[in-house]
Structure formats: structure tokens, C-alpha cells
Protein backbone atom coordinates (compact mmCIF):
# COMPACT_ATOMS: atom_id res chain seq x y z
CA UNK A 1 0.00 0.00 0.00
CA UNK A 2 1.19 3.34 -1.02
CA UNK A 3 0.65 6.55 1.37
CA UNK A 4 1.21 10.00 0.79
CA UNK A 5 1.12 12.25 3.64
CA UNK A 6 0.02 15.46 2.38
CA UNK A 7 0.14 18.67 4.22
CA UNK A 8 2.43 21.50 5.89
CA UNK A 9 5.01 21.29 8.42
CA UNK A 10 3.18 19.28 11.10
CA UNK A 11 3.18 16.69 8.20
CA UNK A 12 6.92 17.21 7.59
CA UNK A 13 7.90 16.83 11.28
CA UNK A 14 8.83 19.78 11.70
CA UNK A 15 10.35 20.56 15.76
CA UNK A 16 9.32 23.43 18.32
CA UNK A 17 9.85 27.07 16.76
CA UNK A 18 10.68 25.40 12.68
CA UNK A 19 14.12 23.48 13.83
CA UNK A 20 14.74 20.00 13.97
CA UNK A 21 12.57 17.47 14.18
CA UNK A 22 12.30 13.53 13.76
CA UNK A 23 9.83 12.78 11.41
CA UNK A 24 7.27 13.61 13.19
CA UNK A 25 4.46 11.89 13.63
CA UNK A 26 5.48 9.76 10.34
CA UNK A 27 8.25 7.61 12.36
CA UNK A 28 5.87 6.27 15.03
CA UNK A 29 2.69 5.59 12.18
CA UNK A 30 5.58 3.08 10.20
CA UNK A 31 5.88 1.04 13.68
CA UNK A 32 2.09 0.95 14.41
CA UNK A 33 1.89 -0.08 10.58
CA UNK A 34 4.21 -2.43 10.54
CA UNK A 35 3.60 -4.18 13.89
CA UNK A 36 -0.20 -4.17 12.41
CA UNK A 37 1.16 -5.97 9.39
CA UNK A 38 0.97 -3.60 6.93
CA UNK A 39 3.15 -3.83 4.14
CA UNK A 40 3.60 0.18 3.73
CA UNK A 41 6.02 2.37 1.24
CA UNK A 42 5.23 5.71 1.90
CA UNK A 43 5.91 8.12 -1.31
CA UNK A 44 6.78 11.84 -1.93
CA UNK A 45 8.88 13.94 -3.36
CA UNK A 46 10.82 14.83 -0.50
CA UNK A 47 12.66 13.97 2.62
CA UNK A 48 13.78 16.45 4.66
CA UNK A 49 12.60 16.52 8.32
CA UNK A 50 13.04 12.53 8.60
CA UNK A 51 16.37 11.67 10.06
CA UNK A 52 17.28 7.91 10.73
CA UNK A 53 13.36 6.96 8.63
CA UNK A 54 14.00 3.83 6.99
CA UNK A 55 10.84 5.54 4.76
CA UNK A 56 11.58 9.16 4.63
CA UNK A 57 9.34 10.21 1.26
CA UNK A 58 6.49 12.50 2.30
CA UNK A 59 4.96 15.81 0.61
CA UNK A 60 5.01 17.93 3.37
CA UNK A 61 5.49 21.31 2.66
CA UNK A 62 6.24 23.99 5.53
CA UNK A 63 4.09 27.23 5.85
CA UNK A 64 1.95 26.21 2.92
CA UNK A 65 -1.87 26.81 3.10
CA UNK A 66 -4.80 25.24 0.95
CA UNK A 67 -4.93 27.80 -0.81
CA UNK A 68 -3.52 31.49 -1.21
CA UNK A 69 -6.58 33.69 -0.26
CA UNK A 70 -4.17 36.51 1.10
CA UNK A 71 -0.49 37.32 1.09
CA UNK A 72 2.42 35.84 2.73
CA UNK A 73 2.54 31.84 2.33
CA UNK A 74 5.49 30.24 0.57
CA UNK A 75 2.83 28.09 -1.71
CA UNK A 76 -0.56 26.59 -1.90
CA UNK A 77 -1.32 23.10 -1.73
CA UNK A 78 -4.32 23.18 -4.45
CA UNK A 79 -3.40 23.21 -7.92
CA UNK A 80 -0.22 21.81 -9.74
CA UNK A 81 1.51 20.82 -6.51
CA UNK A 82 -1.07 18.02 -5.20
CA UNK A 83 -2.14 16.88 -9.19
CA UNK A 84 1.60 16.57 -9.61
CA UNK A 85 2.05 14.81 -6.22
CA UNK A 86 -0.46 11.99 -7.28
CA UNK A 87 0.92 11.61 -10.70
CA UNK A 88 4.15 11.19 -9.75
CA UNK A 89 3.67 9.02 -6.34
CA UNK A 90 0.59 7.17 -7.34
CA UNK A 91 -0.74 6.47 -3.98
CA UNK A 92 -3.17 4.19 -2.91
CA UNK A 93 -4.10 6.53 0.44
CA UNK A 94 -3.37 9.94 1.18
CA UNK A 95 -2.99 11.19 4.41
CA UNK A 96 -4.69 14.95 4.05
CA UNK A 97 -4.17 17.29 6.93
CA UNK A 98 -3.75 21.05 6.28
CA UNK A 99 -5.37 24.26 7.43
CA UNK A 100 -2.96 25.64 10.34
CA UNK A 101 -1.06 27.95 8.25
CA UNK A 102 -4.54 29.34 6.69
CA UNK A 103 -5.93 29.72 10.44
CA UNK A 104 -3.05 31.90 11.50
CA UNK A 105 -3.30 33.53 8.79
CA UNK A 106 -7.07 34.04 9.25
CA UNK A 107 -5.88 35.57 12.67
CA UNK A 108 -3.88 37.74 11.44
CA UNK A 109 -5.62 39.32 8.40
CA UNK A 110 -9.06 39.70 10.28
CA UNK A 111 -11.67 40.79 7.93
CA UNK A 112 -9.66 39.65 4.74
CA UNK A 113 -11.40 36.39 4.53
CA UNK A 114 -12.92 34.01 6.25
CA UNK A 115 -12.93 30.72 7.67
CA UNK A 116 -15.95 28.90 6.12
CA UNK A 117 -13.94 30.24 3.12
CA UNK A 118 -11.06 28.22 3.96
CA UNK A 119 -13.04 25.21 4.23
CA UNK A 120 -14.47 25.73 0.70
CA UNK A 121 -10.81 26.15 -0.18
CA UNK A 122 -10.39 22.24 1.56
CA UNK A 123 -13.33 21.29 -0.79
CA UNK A 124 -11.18 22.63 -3.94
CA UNK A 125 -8.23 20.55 -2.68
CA UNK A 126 -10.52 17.62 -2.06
CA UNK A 127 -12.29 17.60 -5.62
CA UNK A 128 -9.06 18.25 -7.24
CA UNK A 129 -7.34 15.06 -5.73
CA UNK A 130 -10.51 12.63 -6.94
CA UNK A 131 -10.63 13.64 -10.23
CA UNK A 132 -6.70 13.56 -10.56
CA UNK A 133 -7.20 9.88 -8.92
CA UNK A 134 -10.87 8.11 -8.71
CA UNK A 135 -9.77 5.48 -6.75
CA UNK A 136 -7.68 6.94 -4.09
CA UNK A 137 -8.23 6.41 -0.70
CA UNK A 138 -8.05 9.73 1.70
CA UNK A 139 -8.20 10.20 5.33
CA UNK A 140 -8.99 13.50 5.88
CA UNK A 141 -7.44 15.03 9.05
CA UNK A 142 -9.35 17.59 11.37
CA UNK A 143 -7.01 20.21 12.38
CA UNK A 144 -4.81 20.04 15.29
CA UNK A 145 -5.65 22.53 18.89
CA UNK A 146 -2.73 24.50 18.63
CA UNK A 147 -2.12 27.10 21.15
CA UNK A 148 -1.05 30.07 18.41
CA UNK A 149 -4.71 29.26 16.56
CA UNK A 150 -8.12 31.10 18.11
CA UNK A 151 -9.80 28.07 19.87
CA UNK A 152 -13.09 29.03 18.59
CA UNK A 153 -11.76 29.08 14.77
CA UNK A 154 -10.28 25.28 15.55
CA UNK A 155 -14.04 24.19 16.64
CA UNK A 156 -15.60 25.69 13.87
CA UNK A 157 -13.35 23.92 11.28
CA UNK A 158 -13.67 21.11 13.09
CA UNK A 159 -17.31 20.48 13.05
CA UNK A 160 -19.01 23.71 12.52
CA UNK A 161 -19.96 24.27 16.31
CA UNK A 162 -18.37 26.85 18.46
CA UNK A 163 -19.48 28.24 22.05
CA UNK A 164 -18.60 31.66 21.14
CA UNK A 165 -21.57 31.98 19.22
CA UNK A 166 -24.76 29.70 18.55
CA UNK A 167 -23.98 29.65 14.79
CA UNK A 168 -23.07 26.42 12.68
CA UNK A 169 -20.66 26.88 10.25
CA UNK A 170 -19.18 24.70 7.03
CA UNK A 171 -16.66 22.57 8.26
CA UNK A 172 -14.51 19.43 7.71
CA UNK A 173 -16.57 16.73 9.21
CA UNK A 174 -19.60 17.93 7.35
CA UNK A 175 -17.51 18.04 3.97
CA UNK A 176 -15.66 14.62 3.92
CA UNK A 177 -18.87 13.00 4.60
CA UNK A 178 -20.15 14.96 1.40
CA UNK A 179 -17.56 13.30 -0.49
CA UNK A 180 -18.36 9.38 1.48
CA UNK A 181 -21.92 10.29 -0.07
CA UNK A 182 -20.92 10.73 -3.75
CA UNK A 183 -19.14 7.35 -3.22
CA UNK A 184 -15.27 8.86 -2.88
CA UNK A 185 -13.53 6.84 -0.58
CA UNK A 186 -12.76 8.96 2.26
CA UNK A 187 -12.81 9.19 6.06
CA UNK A 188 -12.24 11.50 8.61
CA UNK A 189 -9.94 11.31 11.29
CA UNK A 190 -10.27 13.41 14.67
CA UNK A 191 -7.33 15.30 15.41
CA UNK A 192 -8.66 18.42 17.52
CA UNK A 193 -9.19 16.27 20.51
CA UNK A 194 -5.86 14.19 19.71
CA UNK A 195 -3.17 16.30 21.49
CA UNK A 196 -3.97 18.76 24.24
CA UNK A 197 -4.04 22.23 23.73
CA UNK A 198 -1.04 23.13 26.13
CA UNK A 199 2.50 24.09 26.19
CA UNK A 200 3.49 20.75 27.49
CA UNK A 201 2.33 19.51 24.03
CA UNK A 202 3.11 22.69 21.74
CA UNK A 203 6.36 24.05 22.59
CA UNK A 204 6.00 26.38 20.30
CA UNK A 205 2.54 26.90 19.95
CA UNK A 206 2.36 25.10 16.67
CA UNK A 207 4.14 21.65 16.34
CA UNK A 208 3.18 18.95 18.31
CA UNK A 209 6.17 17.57 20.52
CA UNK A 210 7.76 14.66 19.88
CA UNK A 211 6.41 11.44 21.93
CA UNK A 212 4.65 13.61 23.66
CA UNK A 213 2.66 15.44 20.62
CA UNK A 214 3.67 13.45 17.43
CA UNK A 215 3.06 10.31 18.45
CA UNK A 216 -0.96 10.68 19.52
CA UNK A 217 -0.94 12.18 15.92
CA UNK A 218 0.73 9.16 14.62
CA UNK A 219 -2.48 7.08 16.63
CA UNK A 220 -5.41 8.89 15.33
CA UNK A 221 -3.59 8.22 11.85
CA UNK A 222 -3.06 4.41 12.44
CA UNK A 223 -6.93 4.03 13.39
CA UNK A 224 -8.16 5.91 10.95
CA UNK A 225 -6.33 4.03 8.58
CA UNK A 226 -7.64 0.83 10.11
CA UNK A 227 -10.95 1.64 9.04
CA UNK A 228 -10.65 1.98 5.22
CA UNK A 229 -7.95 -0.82 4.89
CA UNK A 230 -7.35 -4.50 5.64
CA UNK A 231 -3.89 -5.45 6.86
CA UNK A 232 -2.99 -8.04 4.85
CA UNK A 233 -0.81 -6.81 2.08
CA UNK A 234 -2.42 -3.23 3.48
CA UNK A 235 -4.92 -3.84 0.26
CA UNK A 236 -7.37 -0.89 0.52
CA UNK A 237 -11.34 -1.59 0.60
CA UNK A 238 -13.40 -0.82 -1.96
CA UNK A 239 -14.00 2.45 -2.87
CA UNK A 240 -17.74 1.07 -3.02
CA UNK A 241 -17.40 0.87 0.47
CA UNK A 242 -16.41 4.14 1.61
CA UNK A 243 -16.50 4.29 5.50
């Protein structure tokens, strides 16, 4: 089975304040894999961020957003970057989790766009991958509780529902289960809940810590996968059977 992890620097494994770092969560999820008795090659164009990973290939891509709605991101992940990501790599899943870098950004440039816009941004990314690949598998990752990102803006992208106001709101939940309706194989994996939102866990604000941040990533990752693949060989279900 071939995975691509797709995202920004959380998916890289990039370390507290944009320095180091160990592969993040990706170095624990090859263990649980392979324990599980997966048979896993994990593809990407690059490999920085993965020192001492017998599988270092991943396409994560620091400070990129979705998709440039305002200045001052080093790239977008929509467009030629993800179509030629899945040309090149073929995978059978991808690992999807973006939308920190487009938070802080939301933060920051109050009143230049919005957040349900961003999700409709996640929606662009999403169609784009299916009809670049029918078949593909994709766990779609909720965004992680970092400290640096408003808490109410993390809920709302989450699932829509936010106790600073009595508004729902588009959101990722509600969209990959769009997709799961159209018959795209795709689920959604919790990750808002995953690591606490605390220093202890975000050095930095932003990354995850090591065993202590990456690795309950790496767990969410490992069930969700669980649920749209069979171990054996790590053959994927049907896409007829999108769960």
C-alpha cells in the first residue's frame, strides 16, 4: 500500500519554533503499521525533516496553506503541486491534513477572509485530488488545537460548532462525509481532541512535541487508517465501500 502524507510542516515533522525534528508523527505511524502488518512504502517527493526513517518520502510542505486567499505563504497546496504529487507518487491513500497555516493567517488578516472560506478552499483541494485519482483512498485530518490558533476558529473547522456563538458553520466533518456520499472513498480522522491544547504539548505553539505530541498524531492516523484498509498486504477496501 502506497501513502502519501500530504500537508504542511506538522506533516513534515517539523520541531518546536521550525528546527529539527524527527519525522514527526510519520516515524511512530511506520511502527504501528508495521507491527499491524501492513506492508507500507510511503511516497513523496521529498525527505527532509526525517532523520534515521528507513521511509523518509512524504509531501510535506512547511508554511503552505490550501490555498492562497491573502499574502504571505510560501505556496498553496491546491493546484499543480497536489495533481503533480499523485501523478508522480501514485498512492493508494493519502494522508490529508492542512489548514494551520490558513488559520493563523485568518488571525492575522481579520476581515480579509474568512474561515468557512477556507473550508471551501479544503473542498477545492478535495475535488481536485478525486478527479486527478478516482480510486484513491483519503483520510482527511481535522485540524490540530494548537495554542497560536483562536480556539473558537479550531471548533468551527472542526465540526461547525463553536461556544462563542450559537452559529453552525461549514466545516470538515460535514464536507468529507459529502464526499463518502458521492461514493469517494474517504474518512475523517479526529485530530482536535488528539493532542492537548497546552504548552506541554506545543512548545512552540504550533508543532506537536515529539512522543509527547507526534506520536498521539501518529495514533489517530493508524486508526483511521484501520478503518478503510485490511492489513494483509495493506490492500485498501473498496472504494464502493467508503466508510
Amino acid at each position: 500500500m502506497r501513502i502519501m502524507e500530504l500537508g504542511d510542516s506538522i506533516t513534515a515533522g517539523v520541531g518546536a519554533n521550525g528546527i529539527g525534528g524527527d519525522g514527526g508523527y510519520r516515524r511512530r505511524l511506520a511502527a504501528l503499521l508495521s507491527s499491524a502488518g501492513y506492508r507500507v512504502t510511503f511516497v513523496g517527493r521529498r525527505t527532509d525533516f526525517s532523520p534515521g526513517l528507513a521511509d523518509p518520502n512524504h509531501e510535506g510542505w512547511p508554511g503552505y496553506v490550501i490555498r492562497e486567499l491573502a499574502p504571505g505563504a510560501p505556496g498553496q497546496l491546491y493546484g499543480p503541486l497536489t495533481e503533480e504529487a499523485i501523478r508522480r507518487n501514485d498512492p493508494d491513500v493519502i494522508l490529508l491534513m492542512v489548514g494551520t497555516n490558513d488559520l493563523l493567517r485568518y488571525r492575522g488578516q481579520d476581515g480579509t477572509f474568512s474561515d468557512s472560506e477556507i473550508v471551501h478552499s479544503m473542498d477545492l483541494l478535495l475535488g481536485e485530488i478525486f478527479r486527478t485519482k478516482p480510486t484513491v483512498r483519503v483520510v482527511l485530518g481535522g485540524i490540530i488545537d494548537s495554542p497560536r490558533i483562536d480556539a473558537c476558529a479550531v471548533k468551527r473547522f472542526d465540526d461547525g460548532r463553536s461556544s462563542c456563538d450559537e452559529h453552525e458553520y461549514p466545516n470538515l466533518r460535514d464536507l468529507a462525509a459529502s464526499y463518502a456520499r458521492r461514493g469517494n472513498a474517504i474518512t475523517y480522522a479526529d485530530m482536535i481532541h488528539v493532542v492537548p491544547r497546552s504548552k506541554i504539548y506545543f512548545p512552540d505553539g504550533i508543532h506537536p512535541a515529539g512522543s509527547t505530541g507526534y506520536d498521539l498524531v501518529a495514533n489517530a492516523w493508524f486508526s483511521a487508517i484501520r478503518t478503510i484498509t485490511q492489513p494483509e498486504g495493506g490492500q485498501a477496501i473498496s472504494a464502493a465501500d467508503p466508510r
